[in-house]
N, C-alpha and C. Protein backbone atom coordinates (compact mmCIF):
# COMPACT_ATOMS: atom_id res chain seq x y z
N UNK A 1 92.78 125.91 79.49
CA UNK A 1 92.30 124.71 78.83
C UNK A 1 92.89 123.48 79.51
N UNK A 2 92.16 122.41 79.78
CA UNK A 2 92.55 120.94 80.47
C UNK A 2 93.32 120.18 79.50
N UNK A 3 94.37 119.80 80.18
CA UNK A 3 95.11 118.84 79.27
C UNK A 3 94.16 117.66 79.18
N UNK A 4 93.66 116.69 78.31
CA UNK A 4 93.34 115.17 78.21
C UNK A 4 94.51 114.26 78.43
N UNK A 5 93.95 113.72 79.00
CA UNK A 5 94.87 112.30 79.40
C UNK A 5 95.33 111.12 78.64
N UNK A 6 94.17 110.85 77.35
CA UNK A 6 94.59 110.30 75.98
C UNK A 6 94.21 110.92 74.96
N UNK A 7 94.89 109.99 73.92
CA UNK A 7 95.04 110.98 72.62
C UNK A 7 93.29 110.22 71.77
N UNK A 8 92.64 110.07 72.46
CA UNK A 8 91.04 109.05 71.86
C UNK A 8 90.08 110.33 72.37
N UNK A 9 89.25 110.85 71.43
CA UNK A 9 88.39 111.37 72.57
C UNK A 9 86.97 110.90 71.50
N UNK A 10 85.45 110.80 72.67
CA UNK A 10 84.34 110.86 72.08
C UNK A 10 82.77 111.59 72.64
N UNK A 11 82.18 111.91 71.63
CA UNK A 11 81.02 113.18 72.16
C UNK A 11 79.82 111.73 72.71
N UNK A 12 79.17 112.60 73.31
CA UNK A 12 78.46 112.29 73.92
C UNK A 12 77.69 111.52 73.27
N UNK A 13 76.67 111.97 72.43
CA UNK A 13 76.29 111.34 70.86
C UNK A 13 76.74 109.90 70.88
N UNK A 14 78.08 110.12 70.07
CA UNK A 14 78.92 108.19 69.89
C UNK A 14 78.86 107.61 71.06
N UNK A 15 78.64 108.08 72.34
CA UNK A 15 78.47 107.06 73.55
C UNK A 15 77.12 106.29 73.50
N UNK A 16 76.61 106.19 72.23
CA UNK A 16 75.29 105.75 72.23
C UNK A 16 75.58 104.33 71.93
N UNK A 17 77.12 104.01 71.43
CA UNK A 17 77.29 103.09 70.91
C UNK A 17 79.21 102.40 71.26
N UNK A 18 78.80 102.09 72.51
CA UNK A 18 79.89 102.06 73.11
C UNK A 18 81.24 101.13 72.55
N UNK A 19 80.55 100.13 72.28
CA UNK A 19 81.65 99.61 71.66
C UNK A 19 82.20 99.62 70.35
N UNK A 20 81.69 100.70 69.79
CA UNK A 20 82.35 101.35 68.60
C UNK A 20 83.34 102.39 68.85
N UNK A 21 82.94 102.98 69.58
CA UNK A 21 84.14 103.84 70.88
C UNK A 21 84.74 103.59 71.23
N UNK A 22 85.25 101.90 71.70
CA UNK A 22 86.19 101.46 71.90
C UNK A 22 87.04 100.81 70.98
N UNK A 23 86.35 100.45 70.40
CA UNK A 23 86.75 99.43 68.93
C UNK A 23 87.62 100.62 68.12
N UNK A 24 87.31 101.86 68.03
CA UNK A 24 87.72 102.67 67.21
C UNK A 24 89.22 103.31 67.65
N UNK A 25 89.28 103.08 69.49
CA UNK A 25 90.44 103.76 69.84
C UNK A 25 91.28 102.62 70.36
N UNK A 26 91.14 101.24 70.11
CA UNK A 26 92.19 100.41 69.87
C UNK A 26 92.48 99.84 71.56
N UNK A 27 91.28 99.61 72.08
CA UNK A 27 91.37 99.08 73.45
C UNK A 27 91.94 100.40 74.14
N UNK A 28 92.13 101.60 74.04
CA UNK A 28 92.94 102.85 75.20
C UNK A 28 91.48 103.49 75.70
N UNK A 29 92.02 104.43 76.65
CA UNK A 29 90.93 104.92 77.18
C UNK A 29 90.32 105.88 76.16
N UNK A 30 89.16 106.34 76.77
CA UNK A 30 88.85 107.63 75.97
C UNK A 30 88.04 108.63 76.54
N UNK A 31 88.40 110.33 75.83
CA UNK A 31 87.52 111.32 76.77
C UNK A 31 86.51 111.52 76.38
N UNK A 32 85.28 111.13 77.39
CA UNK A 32 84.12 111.68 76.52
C UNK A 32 83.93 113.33 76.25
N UNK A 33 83.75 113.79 75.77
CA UNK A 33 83.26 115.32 75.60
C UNK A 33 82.06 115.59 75.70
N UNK A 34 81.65 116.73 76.09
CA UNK A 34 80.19 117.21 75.71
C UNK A 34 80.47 118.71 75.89
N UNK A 35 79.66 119.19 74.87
CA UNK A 35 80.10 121.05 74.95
C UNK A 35 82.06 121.34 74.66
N UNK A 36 82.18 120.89 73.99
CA UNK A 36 84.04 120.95 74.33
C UNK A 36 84.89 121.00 75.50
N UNK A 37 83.60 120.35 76.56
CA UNK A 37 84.63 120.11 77.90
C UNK A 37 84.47 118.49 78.07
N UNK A 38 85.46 117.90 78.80
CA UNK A 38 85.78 116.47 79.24
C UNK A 38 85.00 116.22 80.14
N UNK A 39 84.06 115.36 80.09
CA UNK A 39 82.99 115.28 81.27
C UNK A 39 83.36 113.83 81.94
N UNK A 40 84.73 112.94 81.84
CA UNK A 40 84.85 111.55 81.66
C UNK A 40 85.72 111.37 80.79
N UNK A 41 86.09 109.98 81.68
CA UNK A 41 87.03 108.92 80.54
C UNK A 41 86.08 107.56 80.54
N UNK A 42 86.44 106.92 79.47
CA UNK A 42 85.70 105.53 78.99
C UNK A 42 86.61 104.72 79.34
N UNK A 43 87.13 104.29 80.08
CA UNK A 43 88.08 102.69 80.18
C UNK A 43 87.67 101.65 79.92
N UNK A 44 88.39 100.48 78.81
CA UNK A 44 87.96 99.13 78.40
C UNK A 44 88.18 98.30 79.85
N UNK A 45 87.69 97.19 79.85
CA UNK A 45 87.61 96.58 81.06
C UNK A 45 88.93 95.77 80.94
N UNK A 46 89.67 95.58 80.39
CA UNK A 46 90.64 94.91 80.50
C UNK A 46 92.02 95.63 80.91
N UNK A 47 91.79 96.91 80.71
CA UNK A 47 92.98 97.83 81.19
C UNK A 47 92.70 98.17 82.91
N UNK A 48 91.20 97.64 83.62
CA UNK A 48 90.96 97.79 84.91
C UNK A 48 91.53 96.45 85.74
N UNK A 49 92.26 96.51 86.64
CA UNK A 49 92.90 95.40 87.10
C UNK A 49 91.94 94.50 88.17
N UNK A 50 91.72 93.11 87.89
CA UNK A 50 90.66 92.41 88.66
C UNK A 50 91.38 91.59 90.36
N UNK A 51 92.72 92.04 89.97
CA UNK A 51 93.12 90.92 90.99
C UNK A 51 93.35 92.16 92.01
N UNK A 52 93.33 91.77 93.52
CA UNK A 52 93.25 92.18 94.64
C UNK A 52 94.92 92.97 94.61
N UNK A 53 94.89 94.55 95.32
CA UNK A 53 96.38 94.68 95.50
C UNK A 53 97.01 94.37 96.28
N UNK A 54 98.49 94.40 96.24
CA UNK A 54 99.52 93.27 96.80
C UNK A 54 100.29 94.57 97.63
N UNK A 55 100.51 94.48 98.60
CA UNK A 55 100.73 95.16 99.84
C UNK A 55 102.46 95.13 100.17
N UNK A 56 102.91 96.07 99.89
CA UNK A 56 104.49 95.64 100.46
C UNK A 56 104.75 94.61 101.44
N UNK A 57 105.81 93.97 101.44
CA UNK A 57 106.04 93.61 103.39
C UNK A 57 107.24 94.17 103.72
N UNK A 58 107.29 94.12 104.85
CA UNK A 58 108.24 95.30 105.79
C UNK A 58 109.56 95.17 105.03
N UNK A 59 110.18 94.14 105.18
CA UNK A 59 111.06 94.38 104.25
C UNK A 59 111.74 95.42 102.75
N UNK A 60 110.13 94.51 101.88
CA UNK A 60 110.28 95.63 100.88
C UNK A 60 110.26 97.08 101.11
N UNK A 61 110.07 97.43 101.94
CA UNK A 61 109.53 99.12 102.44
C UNK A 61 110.51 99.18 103.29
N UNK A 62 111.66 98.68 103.97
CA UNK A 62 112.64 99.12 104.93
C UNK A 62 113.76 99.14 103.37
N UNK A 63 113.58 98.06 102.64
CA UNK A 63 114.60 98.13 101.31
C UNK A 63 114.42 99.51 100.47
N UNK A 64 113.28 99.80 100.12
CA UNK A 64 112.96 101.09 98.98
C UNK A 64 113.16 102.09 100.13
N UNK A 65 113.52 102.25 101.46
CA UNK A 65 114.15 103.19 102.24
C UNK A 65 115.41 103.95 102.14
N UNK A 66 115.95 102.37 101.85
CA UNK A 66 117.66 102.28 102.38
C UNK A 66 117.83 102.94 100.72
N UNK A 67 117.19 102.67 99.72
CA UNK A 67 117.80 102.73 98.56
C UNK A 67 117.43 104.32 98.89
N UNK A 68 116.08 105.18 98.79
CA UNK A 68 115.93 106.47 98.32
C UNK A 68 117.46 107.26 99.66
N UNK A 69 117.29 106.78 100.62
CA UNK A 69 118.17 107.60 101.67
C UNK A 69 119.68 107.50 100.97
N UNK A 70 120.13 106.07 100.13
CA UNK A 70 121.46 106.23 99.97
C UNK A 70 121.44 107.44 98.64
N UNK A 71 120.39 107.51 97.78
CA UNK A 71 120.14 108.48 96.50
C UNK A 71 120.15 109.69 96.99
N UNK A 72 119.63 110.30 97.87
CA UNK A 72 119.68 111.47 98.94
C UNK A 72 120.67 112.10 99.81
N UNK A 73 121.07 110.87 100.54
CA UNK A 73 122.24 111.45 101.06
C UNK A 73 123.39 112.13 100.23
N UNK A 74 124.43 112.08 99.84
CA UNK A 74 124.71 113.37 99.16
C UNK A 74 124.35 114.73 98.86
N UNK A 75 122.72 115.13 98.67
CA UNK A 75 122.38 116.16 98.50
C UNK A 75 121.92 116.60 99.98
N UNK A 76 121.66 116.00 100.96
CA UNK A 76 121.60 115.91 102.39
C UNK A 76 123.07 116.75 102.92
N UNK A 77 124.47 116.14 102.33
CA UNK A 77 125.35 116.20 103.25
C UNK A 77 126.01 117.53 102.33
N UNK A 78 126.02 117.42 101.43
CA UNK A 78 126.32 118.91 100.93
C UNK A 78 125.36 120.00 101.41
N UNK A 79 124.13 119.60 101.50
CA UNK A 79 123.02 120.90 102.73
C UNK A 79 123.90 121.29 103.74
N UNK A 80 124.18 120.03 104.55
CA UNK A 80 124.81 120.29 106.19
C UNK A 80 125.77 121.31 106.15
N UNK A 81 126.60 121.40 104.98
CA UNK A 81 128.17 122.05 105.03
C UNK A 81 128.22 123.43 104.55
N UNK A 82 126.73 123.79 104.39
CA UNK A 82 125.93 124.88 103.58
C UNK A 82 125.95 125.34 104.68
């Protein structure tokens, strides 16, 4: 059996009337069903993000380096002595 991804779900049927489908699950997503399988999720448009994504710069990505390698090392250097 598939886990669902939210706790909202709606049949195919109530998709006749969409924004009662949403109205009912409180702006979250929801699974549609049909036959007792998940054929879809419904997302409100406001939980879809409109603005363009924002791209690391080198920096940030040489920084989230240095941090995971210093979190690692230890389990790195106890390997070596293995």
């Amino acid at each position: 059996m598939a886990r669902l991804l939210t706790n909202y779900i709606a049949t195919m049927t109530e998709m006749r009337e969409p924004h009662k489908v949403l109205a009912n699950a409180g702006g979250k997503p929801v699974a549609v069903m049909k036959n007792s399988k998940c054929v879809g999720y419904f997302v409100p448009a406001e939980i879809v993000t409109t603005d363009e994504p924002r791209y690391a710069t080198r920096d940030e990505v040489l920084a989230a380096l240095r941090d995971s390698r210093e979190s690692v090392q230890p389990v790195l250097d106890y390997l070596k002595d293995k």
